[in-house]
C-alpha atoms as a PDB file:
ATOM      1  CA  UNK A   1     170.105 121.949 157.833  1.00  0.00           C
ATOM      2  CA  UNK A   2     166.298 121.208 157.578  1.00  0.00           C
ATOM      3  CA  UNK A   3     164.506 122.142 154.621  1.00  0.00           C
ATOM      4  CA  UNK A   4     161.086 123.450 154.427  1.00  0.00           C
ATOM      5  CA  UNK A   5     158.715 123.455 152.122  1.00  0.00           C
ATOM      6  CA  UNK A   6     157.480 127.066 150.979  1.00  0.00           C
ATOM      7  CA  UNK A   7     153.387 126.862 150.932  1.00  0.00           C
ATOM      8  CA  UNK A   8     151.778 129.830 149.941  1.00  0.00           C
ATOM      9  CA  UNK A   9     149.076 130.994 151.941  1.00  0.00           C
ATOM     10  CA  UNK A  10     147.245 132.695 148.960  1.00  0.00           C
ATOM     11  CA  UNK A  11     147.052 130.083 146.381  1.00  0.00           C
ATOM     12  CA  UNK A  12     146.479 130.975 143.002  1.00  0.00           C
ATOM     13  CA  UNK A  13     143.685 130.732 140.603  1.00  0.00           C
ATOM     14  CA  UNK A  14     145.606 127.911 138.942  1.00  0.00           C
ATOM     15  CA  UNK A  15     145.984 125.902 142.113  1.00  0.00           C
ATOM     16  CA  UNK A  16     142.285 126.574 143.130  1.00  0.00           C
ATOM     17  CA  UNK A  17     140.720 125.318 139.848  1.00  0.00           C
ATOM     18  CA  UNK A  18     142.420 121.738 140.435  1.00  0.00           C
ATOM     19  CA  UNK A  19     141.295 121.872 144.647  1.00  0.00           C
ATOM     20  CA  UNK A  20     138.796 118.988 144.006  1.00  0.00           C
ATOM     21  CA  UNK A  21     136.185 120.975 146.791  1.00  0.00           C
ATOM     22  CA  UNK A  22     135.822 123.739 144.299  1.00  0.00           C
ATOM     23  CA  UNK A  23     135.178 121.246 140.522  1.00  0.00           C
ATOM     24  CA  UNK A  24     132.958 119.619 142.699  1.00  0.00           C
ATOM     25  CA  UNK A  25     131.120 122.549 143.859  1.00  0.00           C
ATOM     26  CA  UNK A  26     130.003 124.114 140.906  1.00  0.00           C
ATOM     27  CA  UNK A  27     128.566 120.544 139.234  1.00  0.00           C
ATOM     28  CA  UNK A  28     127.004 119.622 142.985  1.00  0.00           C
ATOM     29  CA  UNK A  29     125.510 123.450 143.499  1.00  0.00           C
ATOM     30  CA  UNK A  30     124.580 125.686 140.929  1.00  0.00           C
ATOM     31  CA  UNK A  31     121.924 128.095 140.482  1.00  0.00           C
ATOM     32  CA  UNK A  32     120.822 128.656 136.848  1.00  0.00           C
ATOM     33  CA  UNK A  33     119.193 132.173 137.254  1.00  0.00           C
ATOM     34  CA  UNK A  34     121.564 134.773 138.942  1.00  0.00           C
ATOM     35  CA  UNK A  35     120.392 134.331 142.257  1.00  0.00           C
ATOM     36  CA  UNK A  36     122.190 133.027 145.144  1.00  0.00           C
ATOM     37  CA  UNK A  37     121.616 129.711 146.570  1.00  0.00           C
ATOM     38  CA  UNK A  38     120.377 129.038 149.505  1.00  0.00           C
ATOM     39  CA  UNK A  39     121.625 128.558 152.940  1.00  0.00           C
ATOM     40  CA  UNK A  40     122.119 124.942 153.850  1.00  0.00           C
ATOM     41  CA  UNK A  41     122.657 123.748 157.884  1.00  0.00           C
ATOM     42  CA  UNK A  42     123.410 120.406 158.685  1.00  0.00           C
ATOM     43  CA  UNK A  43     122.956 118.982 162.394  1.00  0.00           C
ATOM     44  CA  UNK A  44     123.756 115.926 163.564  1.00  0.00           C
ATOM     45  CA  UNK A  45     122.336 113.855 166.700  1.00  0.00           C
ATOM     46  CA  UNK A  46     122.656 110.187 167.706  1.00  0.00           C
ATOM     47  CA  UNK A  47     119.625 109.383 166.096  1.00  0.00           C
ATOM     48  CA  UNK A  48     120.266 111.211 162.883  1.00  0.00           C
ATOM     49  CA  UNK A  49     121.065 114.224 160.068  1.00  0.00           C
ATOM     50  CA  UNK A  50     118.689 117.407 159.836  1.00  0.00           C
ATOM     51  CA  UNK A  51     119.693 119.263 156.564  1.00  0.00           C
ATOM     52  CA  UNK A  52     117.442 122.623 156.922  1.00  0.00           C
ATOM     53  CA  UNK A  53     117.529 124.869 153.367  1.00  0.00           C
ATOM     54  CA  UNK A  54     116.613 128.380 154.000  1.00  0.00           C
ATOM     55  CA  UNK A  55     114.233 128.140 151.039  1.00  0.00           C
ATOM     56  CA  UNK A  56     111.696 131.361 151.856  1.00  0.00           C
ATOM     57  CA  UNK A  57     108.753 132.043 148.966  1.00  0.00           C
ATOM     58  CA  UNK A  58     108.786 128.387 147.869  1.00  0.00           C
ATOM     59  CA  UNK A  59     105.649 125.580 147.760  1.00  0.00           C
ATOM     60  CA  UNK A  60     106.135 122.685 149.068  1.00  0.00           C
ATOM     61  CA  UNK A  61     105.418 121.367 145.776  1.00  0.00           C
ATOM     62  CA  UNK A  62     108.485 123.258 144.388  1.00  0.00           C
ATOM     63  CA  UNK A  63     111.220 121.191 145.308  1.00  0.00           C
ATOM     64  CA  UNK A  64     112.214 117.529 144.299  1.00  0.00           C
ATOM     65  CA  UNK A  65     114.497 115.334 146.373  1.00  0.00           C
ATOM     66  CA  UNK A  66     116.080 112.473 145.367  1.00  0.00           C
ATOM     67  CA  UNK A  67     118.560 109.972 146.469  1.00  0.00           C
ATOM     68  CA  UNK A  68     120.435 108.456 143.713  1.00  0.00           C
ATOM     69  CA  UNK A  69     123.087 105.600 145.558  1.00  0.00           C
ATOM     70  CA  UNK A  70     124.089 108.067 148.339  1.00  0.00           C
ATOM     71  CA  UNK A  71     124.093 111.200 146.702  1.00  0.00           C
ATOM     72  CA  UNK A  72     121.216 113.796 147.589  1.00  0.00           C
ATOM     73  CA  UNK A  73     119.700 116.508 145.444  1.00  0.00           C
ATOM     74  CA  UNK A  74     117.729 118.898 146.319  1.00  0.00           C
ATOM     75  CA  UNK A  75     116.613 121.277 143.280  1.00  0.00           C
ATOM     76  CA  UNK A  76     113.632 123.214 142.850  1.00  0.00           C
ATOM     77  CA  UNK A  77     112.493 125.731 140.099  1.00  0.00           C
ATOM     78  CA  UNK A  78     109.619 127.825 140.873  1.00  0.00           C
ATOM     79  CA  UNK A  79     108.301 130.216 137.771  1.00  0.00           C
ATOM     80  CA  UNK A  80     106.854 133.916 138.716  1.00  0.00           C
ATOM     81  CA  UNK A  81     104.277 135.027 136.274  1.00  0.00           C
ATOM     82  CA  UNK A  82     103.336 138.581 135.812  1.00  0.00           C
ATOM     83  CA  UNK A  83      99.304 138.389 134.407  1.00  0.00           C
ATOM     84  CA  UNK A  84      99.034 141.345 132.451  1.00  0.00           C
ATOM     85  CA  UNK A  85      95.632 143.063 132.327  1.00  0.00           C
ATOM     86  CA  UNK A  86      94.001 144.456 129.647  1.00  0.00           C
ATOM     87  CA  UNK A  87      94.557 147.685 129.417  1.00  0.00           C
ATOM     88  CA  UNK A  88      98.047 147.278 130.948  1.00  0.00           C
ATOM     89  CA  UNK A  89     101.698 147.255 129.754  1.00  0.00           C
ATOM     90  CA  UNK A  90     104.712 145.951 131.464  1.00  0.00           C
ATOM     91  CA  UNK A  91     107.370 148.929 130.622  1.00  0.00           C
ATOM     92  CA  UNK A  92     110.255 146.510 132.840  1.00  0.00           C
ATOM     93  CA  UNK A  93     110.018 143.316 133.792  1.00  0.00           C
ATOM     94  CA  UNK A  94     112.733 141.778 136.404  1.00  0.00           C
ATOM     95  CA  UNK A  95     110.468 138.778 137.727  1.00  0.00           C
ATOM     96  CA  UNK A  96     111.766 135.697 135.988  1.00  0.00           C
ATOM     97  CA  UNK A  97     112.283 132.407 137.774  1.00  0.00           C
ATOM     98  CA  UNK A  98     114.312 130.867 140.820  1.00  0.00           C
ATOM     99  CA  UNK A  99     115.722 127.387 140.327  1.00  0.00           C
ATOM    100  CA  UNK A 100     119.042 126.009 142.743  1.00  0.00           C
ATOM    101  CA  UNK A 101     120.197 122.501 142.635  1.00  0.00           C
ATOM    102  CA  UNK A 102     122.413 121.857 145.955  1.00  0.00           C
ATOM    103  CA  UNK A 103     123.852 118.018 146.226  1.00  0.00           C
ATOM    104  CA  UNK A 104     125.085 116.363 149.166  1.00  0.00           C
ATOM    105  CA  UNK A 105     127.148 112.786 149.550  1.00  0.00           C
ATOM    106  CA  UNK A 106     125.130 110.870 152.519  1.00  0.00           C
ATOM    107  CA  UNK A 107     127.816 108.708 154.749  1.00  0.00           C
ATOM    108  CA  UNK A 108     127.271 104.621 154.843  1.00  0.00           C
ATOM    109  CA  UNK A 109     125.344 104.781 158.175  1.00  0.00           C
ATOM    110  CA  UNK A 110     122.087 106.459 156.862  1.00  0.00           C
ATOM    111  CA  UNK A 111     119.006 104.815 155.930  1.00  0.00           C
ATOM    112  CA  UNK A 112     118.285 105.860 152.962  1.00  0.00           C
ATOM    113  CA  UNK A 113     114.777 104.444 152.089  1.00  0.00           C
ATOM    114  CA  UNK A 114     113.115 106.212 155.655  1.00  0.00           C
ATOM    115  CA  UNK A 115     114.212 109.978 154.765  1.00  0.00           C
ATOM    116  CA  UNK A 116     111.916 112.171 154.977  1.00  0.00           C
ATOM    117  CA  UNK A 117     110.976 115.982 154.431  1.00  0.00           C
ATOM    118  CA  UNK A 118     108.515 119.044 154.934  1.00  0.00           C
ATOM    119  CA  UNK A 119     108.220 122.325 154.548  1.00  0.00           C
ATOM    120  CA  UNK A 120     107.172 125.088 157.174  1.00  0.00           C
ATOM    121  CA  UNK A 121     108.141 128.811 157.553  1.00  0.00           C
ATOM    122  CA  UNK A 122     110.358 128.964 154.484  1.00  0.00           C
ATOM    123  CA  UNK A 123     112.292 125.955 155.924  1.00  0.00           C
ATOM    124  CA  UNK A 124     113.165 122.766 153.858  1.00  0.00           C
ATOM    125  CA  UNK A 125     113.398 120.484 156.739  1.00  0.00           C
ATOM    126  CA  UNK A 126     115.096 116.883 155.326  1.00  0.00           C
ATOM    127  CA  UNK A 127     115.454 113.850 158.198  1.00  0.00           C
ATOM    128  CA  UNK A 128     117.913 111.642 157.549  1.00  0.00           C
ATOM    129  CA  UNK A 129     117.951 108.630 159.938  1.00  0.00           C
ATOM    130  CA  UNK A 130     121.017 106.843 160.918  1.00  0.00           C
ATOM    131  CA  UNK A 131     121.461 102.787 161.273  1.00  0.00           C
ATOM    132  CA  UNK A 132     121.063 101.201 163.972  1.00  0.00           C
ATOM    133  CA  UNK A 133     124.646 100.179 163.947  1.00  0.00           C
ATOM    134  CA  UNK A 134     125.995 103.515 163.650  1.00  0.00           C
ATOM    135  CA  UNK A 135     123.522 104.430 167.010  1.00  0.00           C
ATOM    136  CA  UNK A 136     125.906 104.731 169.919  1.00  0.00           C
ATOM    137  CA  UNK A 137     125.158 101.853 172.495  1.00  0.00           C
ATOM    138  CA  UNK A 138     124.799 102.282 175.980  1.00  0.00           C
ATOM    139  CA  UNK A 139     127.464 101.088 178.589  1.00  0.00           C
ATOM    140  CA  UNK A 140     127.099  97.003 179.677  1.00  0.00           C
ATOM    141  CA  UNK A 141     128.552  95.765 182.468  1.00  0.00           C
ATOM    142  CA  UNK A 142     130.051  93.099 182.136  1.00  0.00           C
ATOM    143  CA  UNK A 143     131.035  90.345 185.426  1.00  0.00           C
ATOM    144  CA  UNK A 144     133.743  88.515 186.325  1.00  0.00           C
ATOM    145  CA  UNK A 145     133.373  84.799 186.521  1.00  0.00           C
END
């Protein structure tokens, strides 16, 4: 008789709170204002990463990068500032600030020092080259002696 293991398909809260993906997430990506974070895609090509944040509103000037080892952060905090006129009253204010912080572990084969970034259309655009190790190498033939 074989026995099997019973896994549960729903784990619980308990269970979740020790997955190491989700302690992670929460000191790697928070938002400190209740607003969601943004959307992050990351492409890959032989040459190297893209990491595009859907970042829509924002300056340029608004975000920081930095690469600490091989761990990247992108954060930005961007203030809104109601100028109230004289004469005027604000009778409800919901503008406040946006801030994120989103953090990202870069593989060995990057190099680090040539990443680059800009802004366009709402998009956070962030190069990340690859080695030239890690760049695939084309076929050689090789003869017979």
């Amino acid at each position: 008789m074989t026995l099997v293991r019973y896994q549960n398909p729903l784990p619980t809260m308990f269970e979740r709170f020790f997955n190491n993906e989700l302690v992670n997430w929460d000191r790697n990506n928070y938002s400190e204002t209740e607003t969601t974070l943004p959307s992050v895609n990351i492409k890959e090509n032989t040459e190297n990463f893209e990491v595009e944040v859907a970042a829509p509103g924002f300056d340029k000037s608004d975000f920081d990068i930095k690469l600490d080892n091989n761990l990247l952060t992108i954060s930005s905090e961007k203030r809104v500032e109601n100028e109230v006129k004289e004469g005027e009253k604000i009778t409800r204010q919901e503008f406040s600030y946006q801030s994120f912080t989103r953090s990202f572990t870069l593989p060995e084969i990057v190099e680090g020092d040539k990443i680059t970034a800009k802004y366009e259309n709402g998009i956070l655009l962030i190069n990340i080259p690859k080695k030239e190790e890690a760049k695939p190498k084309p076929a050689k033939q090789i003869k017979v002696k």
